[in-house]
N, C-alpha and C. Protein backbone atom coordinates (compact mmCIF):
# COMPACT_ATOMS: atom_id res chain seq x y z
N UNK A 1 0.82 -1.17 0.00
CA UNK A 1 0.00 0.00 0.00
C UNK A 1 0.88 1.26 0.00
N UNK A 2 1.91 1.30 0.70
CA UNK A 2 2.82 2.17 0.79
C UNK A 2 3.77 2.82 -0.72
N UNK A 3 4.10 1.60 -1.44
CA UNK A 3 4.26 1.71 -2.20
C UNK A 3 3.30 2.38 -4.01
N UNK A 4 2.01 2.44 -3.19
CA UNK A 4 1.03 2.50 -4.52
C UNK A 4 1.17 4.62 -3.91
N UNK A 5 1.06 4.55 -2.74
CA UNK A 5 0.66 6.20 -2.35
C UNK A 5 2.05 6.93 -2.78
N UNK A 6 3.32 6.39 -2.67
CA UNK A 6 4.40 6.85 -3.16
C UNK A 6 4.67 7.13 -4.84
N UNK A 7 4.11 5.86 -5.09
CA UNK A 7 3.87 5.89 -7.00
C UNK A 7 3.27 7.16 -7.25
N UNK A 8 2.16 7.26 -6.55
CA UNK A 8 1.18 8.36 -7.10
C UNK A 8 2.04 10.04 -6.78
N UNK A 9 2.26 10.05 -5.44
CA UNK A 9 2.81 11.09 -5.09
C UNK A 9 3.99 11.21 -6.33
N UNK A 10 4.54 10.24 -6.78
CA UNK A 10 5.70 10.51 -7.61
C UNK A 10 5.44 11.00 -8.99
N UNK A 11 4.17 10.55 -9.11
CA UNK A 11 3.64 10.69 -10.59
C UNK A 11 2.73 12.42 -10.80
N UNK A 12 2.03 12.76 -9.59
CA UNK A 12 0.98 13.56 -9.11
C UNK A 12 1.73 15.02 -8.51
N UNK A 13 2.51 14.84 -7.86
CA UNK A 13 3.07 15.37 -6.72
C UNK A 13 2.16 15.62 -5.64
N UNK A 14 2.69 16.62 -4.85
CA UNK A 14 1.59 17.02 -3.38
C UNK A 14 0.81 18.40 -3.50
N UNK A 15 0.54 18.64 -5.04
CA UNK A 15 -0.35 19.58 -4.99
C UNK A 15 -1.54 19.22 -5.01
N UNK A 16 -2.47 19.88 -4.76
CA UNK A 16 -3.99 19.85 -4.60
C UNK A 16 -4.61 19.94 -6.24
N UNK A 17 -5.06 19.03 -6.85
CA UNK A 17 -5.31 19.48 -8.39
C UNK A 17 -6.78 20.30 -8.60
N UNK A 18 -7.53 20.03 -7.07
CA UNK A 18 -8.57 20.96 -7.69
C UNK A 18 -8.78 22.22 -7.21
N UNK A 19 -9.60 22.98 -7.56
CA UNK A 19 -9.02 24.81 -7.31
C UNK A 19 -10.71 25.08 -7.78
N UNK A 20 -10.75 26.32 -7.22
CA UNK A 20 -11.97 27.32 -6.52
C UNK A 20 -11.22 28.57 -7.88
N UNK A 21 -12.51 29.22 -8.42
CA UNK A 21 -12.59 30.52 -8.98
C UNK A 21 -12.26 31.48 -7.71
N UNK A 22 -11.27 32.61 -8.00
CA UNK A 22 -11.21 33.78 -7.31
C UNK A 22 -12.57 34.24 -7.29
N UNK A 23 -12.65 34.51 -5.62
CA UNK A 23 -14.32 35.14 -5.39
C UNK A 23 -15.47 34.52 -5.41
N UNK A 24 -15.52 33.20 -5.36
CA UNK A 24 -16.40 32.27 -5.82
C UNK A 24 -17.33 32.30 -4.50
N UNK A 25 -16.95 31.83 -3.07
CA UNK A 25 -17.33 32.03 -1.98
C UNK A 25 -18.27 33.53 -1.81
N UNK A 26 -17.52 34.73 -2.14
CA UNK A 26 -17.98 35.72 -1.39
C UNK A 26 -19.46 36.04 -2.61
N UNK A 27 -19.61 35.62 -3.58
CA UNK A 27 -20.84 35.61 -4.33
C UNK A 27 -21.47 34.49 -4.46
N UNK A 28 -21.41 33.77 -3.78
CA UNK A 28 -22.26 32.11 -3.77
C UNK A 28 -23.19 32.67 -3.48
N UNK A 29 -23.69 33.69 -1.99
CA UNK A 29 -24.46 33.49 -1.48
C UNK A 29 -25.97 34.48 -2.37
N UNK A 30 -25.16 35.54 -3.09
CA UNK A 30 -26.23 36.18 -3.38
C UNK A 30 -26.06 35.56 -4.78
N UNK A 31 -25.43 35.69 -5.55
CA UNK A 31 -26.27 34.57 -6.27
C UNK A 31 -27.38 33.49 -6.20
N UNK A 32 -27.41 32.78 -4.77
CA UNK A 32 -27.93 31.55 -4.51
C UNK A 32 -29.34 32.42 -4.75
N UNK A 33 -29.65 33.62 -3.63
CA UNK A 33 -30.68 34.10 -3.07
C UNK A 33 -31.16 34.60 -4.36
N UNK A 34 -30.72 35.15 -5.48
CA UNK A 34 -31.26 35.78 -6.71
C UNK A 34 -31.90 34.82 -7.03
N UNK A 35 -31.66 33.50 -7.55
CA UNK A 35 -32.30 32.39 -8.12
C UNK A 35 -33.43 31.69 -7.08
N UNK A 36 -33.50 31.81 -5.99
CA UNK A 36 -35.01 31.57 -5.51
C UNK A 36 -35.88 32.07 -5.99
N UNK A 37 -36.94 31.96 -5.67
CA UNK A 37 -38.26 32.57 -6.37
C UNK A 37 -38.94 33.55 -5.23
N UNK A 38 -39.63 34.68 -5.17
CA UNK A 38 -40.04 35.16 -4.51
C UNK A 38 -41.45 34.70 -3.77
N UNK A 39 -40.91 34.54 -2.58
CA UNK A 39 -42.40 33.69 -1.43
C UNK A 39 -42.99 34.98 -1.09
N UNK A 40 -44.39 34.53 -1.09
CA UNK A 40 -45.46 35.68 -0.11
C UNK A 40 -45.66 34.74 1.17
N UNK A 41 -45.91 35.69 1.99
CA UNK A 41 -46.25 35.41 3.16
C UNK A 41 -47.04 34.81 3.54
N UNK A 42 -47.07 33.46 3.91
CA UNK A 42 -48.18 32.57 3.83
C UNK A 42 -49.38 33.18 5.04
N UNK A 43 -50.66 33.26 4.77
CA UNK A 43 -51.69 33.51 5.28
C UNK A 43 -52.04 32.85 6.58
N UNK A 44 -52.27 33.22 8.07
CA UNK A 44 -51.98 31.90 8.79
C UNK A 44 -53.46 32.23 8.70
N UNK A 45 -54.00 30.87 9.23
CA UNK A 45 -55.17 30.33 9.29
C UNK A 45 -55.73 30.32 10.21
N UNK A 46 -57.48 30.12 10.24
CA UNK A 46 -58.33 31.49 11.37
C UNK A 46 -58.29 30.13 12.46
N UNK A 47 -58.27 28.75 12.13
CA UNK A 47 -58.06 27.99 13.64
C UNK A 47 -56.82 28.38 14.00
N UNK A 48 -55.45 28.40 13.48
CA UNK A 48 -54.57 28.28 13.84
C UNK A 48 -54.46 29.85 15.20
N UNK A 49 -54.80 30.74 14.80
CA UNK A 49 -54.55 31.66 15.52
C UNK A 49 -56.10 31.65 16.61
N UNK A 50 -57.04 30.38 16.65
CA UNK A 50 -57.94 30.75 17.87
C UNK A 50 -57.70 29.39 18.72
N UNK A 51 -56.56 29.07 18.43
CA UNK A 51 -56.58 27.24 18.87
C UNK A 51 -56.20 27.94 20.28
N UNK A 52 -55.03 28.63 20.62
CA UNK A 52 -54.87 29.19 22.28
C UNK A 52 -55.87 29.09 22.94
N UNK A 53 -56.65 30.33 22.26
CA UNK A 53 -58.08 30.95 23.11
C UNK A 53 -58.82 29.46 22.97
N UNK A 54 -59.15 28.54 22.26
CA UNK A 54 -59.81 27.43 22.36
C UNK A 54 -58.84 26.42 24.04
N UNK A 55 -58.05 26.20 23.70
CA UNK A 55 -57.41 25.69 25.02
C UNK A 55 -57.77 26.39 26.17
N UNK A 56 -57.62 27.66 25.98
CA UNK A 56 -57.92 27.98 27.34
C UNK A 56 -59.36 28.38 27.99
N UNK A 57 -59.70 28.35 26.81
CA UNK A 57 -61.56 28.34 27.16
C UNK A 57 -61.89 26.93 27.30
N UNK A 58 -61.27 25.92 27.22
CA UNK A 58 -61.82 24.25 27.59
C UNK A 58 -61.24 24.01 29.02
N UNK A 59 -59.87 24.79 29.17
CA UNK A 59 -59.43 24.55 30.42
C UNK A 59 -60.14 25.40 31.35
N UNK A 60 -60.84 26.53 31.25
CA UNK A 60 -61.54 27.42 32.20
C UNK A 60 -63.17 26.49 32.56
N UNK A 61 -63.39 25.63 31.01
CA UNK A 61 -64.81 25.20 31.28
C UNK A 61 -64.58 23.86 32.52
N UNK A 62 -63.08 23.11 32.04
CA UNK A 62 -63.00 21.82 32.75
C UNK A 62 -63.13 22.52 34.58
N UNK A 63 -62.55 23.51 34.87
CA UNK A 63 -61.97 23.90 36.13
C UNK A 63 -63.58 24.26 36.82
N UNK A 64 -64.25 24.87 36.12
CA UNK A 64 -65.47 25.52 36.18
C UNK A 64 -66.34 24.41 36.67
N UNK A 65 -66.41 22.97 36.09
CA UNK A 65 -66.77 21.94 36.28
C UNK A 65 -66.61 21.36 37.10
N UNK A 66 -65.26 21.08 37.80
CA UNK A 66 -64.67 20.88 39.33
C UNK A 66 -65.11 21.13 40.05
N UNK A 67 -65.03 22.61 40.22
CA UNK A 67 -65.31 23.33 40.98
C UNK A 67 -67.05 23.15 41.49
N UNK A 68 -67.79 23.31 40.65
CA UNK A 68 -68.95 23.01 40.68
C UNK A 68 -69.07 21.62 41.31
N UNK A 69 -68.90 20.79 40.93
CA UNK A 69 -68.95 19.30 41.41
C UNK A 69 -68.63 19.36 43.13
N UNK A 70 -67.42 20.19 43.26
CA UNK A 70 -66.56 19.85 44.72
C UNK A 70 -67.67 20.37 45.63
N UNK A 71 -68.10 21.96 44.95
CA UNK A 71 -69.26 22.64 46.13
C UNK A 71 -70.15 22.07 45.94
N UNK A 72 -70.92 21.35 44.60
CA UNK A 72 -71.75 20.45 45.11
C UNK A 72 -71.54 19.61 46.44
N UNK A 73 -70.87 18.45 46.31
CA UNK A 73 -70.91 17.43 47.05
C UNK A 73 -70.12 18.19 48.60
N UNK A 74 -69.78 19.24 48.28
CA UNK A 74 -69.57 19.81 50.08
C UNK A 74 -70.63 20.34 50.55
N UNK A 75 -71.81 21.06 50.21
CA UNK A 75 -72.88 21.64 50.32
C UNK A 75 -74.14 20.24 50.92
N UNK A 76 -73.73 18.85 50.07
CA UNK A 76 -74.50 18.28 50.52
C UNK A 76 -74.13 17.45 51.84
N UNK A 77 -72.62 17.35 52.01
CA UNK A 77 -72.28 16.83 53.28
C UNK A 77 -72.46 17.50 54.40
N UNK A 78 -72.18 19.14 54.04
CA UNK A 78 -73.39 19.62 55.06
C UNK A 78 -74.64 19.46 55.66
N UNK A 79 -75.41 19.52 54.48
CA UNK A 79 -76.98 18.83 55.07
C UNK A 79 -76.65 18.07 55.40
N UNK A 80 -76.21 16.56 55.15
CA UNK A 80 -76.34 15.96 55.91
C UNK A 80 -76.13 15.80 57.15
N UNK A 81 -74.62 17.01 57.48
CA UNK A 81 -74.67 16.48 59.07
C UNK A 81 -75.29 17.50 59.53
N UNK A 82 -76.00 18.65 59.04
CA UNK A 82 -77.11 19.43 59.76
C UNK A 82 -77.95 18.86 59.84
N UNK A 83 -78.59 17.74 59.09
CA UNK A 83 -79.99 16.91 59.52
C UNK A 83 -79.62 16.09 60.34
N UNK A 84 -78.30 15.61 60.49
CA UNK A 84 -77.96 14.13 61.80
C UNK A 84 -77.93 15.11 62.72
N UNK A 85 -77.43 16.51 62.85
CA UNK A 85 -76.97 17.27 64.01
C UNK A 85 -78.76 17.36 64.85
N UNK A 86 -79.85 18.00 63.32
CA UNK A 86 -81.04 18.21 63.99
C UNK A 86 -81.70 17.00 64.51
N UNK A 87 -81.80 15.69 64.28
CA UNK A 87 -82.16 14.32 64.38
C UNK A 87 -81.69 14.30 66.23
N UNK A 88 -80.24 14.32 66.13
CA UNK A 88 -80.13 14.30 67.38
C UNK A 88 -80.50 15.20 68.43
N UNK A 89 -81.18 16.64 68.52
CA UNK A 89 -81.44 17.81 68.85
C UNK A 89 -82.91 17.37 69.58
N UNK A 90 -83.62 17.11 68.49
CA UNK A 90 -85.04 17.36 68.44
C UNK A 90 -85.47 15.70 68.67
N UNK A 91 -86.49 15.59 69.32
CA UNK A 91 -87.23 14.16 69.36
C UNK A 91 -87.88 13.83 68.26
N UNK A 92 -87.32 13.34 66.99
CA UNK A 92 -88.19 12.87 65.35
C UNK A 92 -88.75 11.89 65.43
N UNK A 93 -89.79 11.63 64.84
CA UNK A 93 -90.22 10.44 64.48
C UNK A 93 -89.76 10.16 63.05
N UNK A 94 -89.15 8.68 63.49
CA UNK A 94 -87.92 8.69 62.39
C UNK A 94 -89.31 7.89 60.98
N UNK A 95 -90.01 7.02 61.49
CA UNK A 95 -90.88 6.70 60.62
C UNK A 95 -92.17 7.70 60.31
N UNK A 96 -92.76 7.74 59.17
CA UNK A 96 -93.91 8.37 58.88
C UNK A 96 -95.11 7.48 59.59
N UNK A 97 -96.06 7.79 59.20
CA UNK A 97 -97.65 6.85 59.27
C UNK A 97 -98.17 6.10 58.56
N UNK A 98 -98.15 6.53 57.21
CA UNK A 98 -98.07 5.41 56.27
C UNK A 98 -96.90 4.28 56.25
N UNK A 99 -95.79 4.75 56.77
CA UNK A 99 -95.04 3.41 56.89
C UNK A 99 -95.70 2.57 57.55
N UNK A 100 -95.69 3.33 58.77
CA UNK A 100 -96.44 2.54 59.86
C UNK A 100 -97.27 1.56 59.65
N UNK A 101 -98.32 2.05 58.84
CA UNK A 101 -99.35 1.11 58.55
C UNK A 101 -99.32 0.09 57.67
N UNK A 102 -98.20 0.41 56.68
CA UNK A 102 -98.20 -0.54 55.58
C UNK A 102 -97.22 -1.68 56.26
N UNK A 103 -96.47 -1.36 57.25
CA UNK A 103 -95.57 -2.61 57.94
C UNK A 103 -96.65 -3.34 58.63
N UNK A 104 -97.42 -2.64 59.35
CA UNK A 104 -98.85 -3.32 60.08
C UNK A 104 -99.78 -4.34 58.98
N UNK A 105 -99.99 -3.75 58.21
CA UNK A 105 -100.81 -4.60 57.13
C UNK A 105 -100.05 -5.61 56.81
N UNK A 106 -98.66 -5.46 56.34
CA UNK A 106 -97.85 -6.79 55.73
C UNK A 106 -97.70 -7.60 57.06
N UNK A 107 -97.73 -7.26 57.83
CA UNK A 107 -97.42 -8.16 59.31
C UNK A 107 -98.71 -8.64 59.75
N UNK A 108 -99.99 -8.30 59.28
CA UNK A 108 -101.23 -9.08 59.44
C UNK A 108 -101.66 -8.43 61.00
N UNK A 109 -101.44 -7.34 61.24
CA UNK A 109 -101.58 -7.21 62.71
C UNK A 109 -102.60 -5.66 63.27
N UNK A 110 -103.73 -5.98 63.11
CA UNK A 110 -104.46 -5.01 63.76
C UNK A 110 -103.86 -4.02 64.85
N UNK A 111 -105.26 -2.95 65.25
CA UNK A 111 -104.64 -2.21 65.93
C UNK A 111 -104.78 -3.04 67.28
N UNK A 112 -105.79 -3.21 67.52
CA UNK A 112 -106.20 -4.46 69.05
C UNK A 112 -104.98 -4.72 69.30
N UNK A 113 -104.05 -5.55 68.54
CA UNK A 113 -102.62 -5.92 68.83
C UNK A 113 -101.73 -4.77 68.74
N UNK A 114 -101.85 -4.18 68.54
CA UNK A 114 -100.76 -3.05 68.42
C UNK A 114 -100.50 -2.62 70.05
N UNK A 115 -102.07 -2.14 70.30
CA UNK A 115 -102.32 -1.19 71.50
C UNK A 115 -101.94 -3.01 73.06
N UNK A 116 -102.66 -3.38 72.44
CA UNK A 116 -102.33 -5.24 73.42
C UNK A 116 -100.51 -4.61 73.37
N UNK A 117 -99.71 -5.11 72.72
CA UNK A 117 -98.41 -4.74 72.42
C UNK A 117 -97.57 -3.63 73.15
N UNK A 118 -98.32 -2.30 72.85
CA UNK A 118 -97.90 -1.09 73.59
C UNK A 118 -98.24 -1.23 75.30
N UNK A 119 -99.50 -1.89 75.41
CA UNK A 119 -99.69 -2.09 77.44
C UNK A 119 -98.91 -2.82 77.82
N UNK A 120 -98.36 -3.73 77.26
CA UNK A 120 -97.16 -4.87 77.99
C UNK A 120 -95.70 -3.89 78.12
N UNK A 121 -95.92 -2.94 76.93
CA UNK A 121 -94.46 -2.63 77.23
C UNK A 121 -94.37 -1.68 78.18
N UNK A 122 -95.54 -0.90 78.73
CA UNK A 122 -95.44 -0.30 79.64
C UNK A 122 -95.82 -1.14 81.33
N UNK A 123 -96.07 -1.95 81.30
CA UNK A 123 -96.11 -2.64 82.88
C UNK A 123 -95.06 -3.75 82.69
């Protein structure tokens, strides 16, 4: 191998055989730019410039939604422990009257027995 790069060098010498026009570099560039074609300004497009305001109007609706949900379900854990708070306050009758009666009917049990029922539990 040594011998083939020496051949050549002997035949070639150590000059560089290829070569650049004087000035070639410092007019590449505007030359280059002459031969483009002239671009217009591309038009941007009516989503492209409302897509932001769209994000941030979905993110105001999602938050809006949260929010709503959270005071919902805190508003109702209130009642509820304002009705356990009043339950325990006040003497309720936790059943209505129509319950009453319709457990009486399915249980086959007059009032005779009811009131029979209520005197035992008091003596």
């Amino acid at each position: 191998m040594m011998n083939e790069e020496e051949y050549l060098r002997s035949r070639m010498g150590t000059k560089n055989p290829f070569t650049v026009p004087e000035g070639y570099f410092e007019q590449l560039t505007a030359q280059v730019m002459d031969r483009l074609p002239e671009k217009k300004p591309a038009k941007v497009a009516v989503m492209k410039r409302l897509r932001p305001w769209l994000y941030a109007a979905a993110c105001v609706c999602v938050g809006v939604f949260v929010a709503a949900v959270a005071f919902n379900q805190q508003t109702e854990d209130l009642q509820g422990q304002q009705q356990m708070a009043n339950m325990g306050q006040e003497n309720v009758n936790y059943y209505s009257d129509s319950y009453i009666d319709e457990a009486a009917d399915y249980a086959m049990i007059d009032s005779q027995e009811i009131y029979s029922y209520l005197l035992a539990d008091m003596y």
